[in-house]
C-alpha atoms as a PDB file:
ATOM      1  CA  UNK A   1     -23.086  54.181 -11.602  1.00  0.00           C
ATOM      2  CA  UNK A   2     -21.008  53.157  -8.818  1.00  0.00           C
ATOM      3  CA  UNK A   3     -23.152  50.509  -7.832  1.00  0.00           C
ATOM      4  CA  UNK A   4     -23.040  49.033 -10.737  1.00  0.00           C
ATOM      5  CA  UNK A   5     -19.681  48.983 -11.660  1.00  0.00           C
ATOM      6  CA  UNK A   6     -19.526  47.406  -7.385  1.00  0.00           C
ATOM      7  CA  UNK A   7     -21.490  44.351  -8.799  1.00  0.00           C
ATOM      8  CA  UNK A   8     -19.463  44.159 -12.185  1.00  0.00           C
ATOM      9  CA  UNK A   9     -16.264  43.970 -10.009  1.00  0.00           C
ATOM     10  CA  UNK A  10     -18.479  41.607  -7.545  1.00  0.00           C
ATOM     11  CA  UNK A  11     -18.804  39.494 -10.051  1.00  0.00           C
ATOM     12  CA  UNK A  12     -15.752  39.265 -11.792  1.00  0.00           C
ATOM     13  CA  UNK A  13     -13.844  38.433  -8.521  1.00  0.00           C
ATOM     14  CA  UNK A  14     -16.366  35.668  -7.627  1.00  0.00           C
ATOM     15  CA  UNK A  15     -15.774  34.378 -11.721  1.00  0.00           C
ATOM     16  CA  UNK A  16     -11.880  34.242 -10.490  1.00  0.00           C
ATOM     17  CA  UNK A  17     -12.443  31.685  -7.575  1.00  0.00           C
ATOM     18  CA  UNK A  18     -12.843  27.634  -8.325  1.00  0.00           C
ATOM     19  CA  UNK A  19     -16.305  27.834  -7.299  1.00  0.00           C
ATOM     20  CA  UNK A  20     -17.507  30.635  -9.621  1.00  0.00           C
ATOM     21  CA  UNK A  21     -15.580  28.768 -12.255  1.00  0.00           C
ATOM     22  CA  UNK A  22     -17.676  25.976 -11.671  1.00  0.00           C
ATOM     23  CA  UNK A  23     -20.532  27.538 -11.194  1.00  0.00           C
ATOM     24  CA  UNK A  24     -20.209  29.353 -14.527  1.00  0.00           C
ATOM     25  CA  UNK A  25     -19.108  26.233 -16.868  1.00  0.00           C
ATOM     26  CA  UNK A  26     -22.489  24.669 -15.294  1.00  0.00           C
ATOM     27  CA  UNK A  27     -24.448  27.478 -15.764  1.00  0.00           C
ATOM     28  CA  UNK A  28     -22.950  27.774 -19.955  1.00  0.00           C
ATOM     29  CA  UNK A  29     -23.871  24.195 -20.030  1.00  0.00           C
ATOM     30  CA  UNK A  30     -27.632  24.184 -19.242  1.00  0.00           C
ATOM     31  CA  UNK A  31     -27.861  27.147 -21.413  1.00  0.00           C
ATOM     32  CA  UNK A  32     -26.018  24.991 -23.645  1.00  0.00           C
ATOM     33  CA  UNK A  33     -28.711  21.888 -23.041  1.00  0.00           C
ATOM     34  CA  UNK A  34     -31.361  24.085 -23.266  1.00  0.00           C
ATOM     35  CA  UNK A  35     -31.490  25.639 -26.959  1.00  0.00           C
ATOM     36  CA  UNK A  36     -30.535  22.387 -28.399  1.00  0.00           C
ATOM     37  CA  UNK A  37     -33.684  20.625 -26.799  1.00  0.00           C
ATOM     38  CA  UNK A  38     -35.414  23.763 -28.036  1.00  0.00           C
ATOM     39  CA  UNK A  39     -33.935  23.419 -32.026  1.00  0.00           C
ATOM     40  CA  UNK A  40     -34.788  19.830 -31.218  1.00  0.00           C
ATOM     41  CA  UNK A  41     -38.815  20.340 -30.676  1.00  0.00           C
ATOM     42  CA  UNK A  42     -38.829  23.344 -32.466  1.00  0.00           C
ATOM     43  CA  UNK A  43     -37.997  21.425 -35.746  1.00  0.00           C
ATOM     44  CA  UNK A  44     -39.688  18.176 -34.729  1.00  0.00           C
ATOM     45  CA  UNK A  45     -42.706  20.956 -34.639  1.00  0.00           C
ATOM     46  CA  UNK A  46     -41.780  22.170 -38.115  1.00  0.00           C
ATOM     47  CA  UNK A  47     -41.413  18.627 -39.405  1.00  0.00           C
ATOM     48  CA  UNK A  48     -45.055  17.736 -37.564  1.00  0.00           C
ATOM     49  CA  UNK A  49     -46.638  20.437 -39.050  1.00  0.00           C
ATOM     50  CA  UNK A  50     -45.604  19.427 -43.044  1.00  0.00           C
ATOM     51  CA  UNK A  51     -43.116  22.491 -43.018  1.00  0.00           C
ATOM     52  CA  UNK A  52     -40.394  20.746 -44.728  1.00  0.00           C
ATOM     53  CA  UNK A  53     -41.969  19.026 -47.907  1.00  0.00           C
END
């Protein structure tokens, strides 16, 4: 359990320097990019397949 809670505080004090910030907003934003090209082709898919008439 110590371990763990070694990385959690690892972590949090990398989060609290400019280049974890930055590193985290860019990280959120591909995740971001990501599921909306996924909703994209996932309903393209739908809308392919006759799923929404």
């Amino acid at each position: 359990m110590n371990k763990l809670c070694g990385y959690l505080r690892t972590i949090q004090q990398y989060l609290h320097t400019p280049k974890g910030q930055h590193d985290c907003l860019d990280y959120l934003r591909a995740i971001l990019f990501m599921l909306i090209i996924m909703l994209v082709i996932y309903f393209l898919l739908k809308s392919l397949a006759g799923a929404f008439q």
